[in-house]
N, C-alpha and C. Protein backbone atom coordinates (compact mmCIF):
# COMPACT_ATOMS: atom_id res chain seq x y z
N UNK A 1 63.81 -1.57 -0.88
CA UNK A 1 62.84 -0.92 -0.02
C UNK A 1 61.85 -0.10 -0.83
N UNK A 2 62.40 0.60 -1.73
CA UNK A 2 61.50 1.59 -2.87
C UNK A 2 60.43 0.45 -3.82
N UNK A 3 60.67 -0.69 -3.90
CA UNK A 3 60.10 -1.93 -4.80
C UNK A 3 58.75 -2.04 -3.67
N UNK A 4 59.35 -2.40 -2.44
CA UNK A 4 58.11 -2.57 -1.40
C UNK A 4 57.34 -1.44 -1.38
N UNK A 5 58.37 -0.41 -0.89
CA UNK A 5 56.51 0.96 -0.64
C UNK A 5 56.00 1.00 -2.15
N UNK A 6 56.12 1.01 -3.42
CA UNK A 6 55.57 1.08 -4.44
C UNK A 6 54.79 0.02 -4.77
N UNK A 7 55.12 -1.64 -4.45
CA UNK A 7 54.29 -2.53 -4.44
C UNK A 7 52.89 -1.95 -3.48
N UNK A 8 53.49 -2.06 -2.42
CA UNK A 8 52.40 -1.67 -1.73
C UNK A 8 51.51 -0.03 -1.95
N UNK A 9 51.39 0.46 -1.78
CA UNK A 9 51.08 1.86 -2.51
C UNK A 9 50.20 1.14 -3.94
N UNK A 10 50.75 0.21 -4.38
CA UNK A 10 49.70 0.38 -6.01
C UNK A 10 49.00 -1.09 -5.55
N UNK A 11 49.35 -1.59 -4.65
CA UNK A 11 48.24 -2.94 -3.74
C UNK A 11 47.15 -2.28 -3.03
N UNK A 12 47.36 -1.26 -2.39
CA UNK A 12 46.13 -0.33 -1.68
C UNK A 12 45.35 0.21 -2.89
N UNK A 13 45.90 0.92 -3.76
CA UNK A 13 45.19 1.86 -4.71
C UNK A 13 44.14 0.60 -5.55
N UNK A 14 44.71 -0.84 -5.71
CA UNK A 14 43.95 -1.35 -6.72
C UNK A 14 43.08 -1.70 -5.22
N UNK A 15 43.29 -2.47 -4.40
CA UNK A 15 42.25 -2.65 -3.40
C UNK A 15 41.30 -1.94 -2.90
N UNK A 16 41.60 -0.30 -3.03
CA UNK A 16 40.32 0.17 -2.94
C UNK A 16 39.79 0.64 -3.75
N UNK A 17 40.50 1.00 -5.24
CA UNK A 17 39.45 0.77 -6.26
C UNK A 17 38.05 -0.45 -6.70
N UNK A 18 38.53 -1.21 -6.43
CA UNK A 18 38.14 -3.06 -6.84
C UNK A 18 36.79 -2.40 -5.41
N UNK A 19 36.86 -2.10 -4.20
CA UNK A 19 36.24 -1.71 -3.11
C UNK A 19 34.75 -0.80 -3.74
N UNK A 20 35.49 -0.19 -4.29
CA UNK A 20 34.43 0.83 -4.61
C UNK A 20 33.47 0.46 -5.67
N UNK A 21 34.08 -0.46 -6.84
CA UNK A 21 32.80 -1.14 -7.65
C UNK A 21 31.78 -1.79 -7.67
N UNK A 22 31.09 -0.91 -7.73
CA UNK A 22 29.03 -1.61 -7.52
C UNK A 22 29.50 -3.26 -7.52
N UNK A 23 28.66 -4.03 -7.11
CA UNK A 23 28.69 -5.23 -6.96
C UNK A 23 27.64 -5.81 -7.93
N UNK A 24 28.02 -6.73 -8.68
CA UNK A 24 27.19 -7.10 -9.50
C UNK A 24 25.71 -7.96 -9.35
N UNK A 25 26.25 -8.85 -7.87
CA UNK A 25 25.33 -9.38 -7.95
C UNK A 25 24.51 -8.51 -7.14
N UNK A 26 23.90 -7.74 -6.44
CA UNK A 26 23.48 -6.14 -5.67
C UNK A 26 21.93 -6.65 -6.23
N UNK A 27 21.32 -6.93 -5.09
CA UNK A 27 19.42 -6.96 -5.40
C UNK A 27 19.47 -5.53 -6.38
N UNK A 28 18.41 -5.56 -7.18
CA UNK A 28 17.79 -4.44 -7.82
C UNK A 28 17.06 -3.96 -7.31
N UNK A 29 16.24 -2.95 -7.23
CA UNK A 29 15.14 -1.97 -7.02
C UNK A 29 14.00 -3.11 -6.83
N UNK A 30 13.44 -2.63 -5.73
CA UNK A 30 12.63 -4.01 -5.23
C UNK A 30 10.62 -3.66 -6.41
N UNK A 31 10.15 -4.78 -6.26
CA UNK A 31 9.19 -4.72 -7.24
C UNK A 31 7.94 -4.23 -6.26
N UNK A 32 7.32 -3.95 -7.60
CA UNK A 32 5.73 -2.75 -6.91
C UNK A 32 5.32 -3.62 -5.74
N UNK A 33 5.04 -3.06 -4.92
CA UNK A 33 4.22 -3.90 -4.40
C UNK A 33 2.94 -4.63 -4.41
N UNK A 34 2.85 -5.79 -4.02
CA UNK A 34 1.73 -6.76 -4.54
C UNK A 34 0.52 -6.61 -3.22
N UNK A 35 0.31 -6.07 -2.87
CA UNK A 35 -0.32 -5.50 -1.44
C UNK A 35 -1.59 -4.35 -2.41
N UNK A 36 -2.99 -4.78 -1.85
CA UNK A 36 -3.29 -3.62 -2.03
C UNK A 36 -3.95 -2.56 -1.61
N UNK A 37 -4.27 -1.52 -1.44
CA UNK A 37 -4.48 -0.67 -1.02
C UNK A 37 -5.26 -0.53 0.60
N UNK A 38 -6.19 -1.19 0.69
CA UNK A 38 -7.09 -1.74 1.55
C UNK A 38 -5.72 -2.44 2.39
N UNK A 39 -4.85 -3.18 2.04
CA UNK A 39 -4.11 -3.92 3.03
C UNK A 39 -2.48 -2.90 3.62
N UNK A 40 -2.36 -2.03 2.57
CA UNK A 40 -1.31 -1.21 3.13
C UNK A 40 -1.98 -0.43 4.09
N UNK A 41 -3.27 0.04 4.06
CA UNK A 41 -4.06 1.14 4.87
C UNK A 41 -3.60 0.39 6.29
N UNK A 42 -4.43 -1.20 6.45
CA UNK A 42 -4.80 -2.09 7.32
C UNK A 42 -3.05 -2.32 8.16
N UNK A 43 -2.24 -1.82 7.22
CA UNK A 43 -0.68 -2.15 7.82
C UNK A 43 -0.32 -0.88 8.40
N UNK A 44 -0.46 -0.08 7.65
CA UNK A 44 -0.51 1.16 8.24
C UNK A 44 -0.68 1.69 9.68
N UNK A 45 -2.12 1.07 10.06
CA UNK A 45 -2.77 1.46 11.23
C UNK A 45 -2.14 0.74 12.33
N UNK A 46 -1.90 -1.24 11.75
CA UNK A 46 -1.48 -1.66 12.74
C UNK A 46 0.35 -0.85 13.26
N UNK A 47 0.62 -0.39 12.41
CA UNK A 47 1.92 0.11 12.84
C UNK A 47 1.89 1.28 13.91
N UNK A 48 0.77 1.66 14.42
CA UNK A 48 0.85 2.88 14.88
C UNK A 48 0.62 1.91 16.57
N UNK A 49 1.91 2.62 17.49
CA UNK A 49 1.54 2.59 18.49
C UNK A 49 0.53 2.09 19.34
N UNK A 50 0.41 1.66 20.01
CA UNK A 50 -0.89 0.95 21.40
C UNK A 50 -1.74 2.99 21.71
N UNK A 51 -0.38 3.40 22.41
CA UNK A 51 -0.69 4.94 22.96
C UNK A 51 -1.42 5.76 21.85
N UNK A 52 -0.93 5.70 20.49
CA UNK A 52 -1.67 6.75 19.62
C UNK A 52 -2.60 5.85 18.83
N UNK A 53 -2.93 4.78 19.08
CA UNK A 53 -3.79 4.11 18.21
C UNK A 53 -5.32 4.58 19.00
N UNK A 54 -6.33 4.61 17.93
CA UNK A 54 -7.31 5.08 17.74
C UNK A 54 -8.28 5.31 16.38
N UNK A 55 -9.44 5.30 17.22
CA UNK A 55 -10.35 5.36 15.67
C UNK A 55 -10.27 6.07 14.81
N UNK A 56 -10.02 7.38 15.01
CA UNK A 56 -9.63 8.41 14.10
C UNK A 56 -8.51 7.70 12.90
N UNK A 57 -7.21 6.94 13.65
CA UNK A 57 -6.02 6.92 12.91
C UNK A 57 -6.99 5.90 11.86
N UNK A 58 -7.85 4.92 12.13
CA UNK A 58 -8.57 3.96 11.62
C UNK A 58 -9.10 4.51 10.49
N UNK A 59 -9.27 5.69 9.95
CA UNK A 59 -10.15 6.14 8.84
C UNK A 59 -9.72 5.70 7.65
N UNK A 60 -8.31 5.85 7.27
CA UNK A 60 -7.58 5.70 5.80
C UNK A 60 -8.32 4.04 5.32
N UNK A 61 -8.52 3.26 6.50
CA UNK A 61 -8.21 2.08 5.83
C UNK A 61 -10.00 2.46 5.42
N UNK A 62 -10.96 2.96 5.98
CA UNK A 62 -12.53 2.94 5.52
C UNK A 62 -12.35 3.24 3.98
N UNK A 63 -11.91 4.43 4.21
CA UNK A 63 -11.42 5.06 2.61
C UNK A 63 -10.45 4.17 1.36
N UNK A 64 -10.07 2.93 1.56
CA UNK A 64 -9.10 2.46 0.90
C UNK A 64 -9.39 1.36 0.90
N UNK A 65 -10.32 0.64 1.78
CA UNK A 65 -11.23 -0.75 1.28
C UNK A 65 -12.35 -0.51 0.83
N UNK A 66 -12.54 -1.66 -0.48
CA UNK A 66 -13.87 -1.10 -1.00
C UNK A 66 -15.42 -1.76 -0.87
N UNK A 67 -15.62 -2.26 0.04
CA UNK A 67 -16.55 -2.90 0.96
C UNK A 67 -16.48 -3.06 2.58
N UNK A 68 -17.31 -3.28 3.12
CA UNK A 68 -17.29 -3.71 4.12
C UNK A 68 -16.71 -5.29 4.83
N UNK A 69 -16.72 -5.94 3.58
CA UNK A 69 -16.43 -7.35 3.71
C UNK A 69 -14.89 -7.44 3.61
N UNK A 70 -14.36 -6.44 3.01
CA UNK A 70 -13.19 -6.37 2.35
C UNK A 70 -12.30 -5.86 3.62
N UNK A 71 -12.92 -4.70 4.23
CA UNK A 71 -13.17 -4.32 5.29
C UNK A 71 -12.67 -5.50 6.57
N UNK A 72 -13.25 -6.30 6.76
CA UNK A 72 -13.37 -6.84 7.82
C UNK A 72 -12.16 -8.19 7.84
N UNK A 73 -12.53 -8.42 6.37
CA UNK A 73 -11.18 -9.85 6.36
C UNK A 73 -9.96 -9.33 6.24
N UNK A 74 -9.74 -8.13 5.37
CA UNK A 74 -8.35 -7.57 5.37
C UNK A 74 -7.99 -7.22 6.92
N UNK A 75 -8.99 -6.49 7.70
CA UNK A 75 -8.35 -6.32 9.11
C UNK A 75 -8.39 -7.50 10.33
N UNK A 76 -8.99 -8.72 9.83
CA UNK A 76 -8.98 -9.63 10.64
C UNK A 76 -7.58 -10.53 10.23
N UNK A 77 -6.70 -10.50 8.95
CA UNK A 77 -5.80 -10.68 8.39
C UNK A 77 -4.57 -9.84 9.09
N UNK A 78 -4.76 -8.73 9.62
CA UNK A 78 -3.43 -7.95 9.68
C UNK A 78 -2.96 -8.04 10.90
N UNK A 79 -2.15 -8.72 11.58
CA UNK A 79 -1.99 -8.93 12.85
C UNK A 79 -1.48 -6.72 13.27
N UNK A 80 -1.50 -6.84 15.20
CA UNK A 80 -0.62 -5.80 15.17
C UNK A 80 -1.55 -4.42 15.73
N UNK A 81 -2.61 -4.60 15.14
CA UNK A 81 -4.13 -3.75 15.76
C UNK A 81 -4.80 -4.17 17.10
N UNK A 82 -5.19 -2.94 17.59
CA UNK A 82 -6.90 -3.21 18.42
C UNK A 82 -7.74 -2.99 18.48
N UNK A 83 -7.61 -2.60 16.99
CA UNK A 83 -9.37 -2.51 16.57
C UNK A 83 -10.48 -4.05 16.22
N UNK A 84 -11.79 -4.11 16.93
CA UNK A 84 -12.02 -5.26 16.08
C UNK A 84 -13.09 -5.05 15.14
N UNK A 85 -12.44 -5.47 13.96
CA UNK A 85 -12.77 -5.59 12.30
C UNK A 85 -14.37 -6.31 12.41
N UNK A 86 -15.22 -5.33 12.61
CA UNK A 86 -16.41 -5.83 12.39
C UNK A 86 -17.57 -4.85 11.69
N UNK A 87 -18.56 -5.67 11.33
CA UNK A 87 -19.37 -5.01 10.93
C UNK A 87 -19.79 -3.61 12.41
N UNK A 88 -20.51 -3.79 13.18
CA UNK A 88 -20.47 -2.71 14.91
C UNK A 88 -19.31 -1.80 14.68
N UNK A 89 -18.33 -2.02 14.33
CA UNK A 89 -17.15 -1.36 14.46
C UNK A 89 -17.23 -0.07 13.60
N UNK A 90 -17.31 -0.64 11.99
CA UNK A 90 -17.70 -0.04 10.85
C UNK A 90 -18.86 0.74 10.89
N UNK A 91 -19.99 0.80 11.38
CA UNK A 91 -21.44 1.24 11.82
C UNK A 91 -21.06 2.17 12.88
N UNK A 92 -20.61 1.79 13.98
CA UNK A 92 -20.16 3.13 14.83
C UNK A 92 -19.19 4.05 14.17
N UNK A 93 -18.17 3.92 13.90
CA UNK A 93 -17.06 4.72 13.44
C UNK A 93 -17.93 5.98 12.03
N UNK A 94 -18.90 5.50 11.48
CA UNK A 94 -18.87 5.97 10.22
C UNK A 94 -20.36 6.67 10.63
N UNK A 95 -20.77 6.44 11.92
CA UNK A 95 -22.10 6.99 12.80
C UNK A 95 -21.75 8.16 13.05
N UNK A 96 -20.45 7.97 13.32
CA UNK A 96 -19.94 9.49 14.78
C UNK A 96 -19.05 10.64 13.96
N UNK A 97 -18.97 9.80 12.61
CA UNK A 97 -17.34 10.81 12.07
C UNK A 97 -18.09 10.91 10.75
N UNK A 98 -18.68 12.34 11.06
CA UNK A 98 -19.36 12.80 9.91
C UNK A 98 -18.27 13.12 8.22
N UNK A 99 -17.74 13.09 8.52
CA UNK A 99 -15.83 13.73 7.19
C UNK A 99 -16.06 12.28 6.64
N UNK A 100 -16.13 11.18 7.25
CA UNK A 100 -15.72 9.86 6.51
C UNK A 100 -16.94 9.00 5.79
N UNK A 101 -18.16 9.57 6.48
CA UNK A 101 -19.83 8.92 5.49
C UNK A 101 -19.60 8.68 4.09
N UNK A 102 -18.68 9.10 3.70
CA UNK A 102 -18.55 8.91 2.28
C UNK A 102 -17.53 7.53 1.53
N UNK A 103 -16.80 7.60 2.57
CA UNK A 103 -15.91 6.52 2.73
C UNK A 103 -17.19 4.99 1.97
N UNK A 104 -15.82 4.18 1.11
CA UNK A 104 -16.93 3.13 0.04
C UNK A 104 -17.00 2.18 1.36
N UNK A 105 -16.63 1.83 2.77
CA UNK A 105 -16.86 1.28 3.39
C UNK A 105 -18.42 1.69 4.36
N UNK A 106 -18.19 2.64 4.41
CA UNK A 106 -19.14 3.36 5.25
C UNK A 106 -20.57 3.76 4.44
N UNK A 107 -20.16 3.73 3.01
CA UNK A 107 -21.63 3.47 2.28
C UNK A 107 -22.07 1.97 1.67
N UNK A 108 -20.99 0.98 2.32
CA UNK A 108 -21.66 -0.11 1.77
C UNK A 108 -22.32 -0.60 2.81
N UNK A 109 -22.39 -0.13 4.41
CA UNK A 109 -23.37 -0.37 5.28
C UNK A 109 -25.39 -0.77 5.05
């Protein structure tokens, strides 16, 4: 009986040691992302809510694409938005929101 609880007793201890060792094959640290800036903005926005979506939230991506063209295909690319990615769009937004005129989208008008 003392052979069994000691078998067992050092069958648990190695089983949850063996448990606890990192796994070798374990993905690594995932790589930079290949996305850029202009398209994380454009992901960004689409992530936001129907209810809080708005032009305002729309600014980062003016500021983070660096044309207007860049502008328009990256957000016609990003499913998930309701904004529409146009030149009108870009021209109003950058008309009314004096903070963002500076934005490289809003001066490549």
């Amino acid at each position: 009986m003392k052979l069994c609880a000691v078998t067992l007793v050092l069958s648990l201890g190695i089983a949850c040691n063996e448990a606890a060792q990192p796994a070798t094959n374990a993905p690594g640290p995932s790589p930079t992302s290949t996305h850029t800036a202009c398209e994380r903005a454009w992901r960004e926005y689409a992530a936001i809510d129907d209810f809080h979506d708005s032009y305002r939230a729309a600014t980062p991506t003016l500021f983070e694409c660096r044309s207007l063209d860049e502008w328009i295909a990256v957000g016609r690319a990003t499913p998930g938005h309701s904004l529409l990615p146009a030149r009108i769009t870009a021209t109003n937004i950058c008309r009314y929101e004096e903070e963002i005129r500076s934005a490289p989208v809003c001066r490549s008008l």
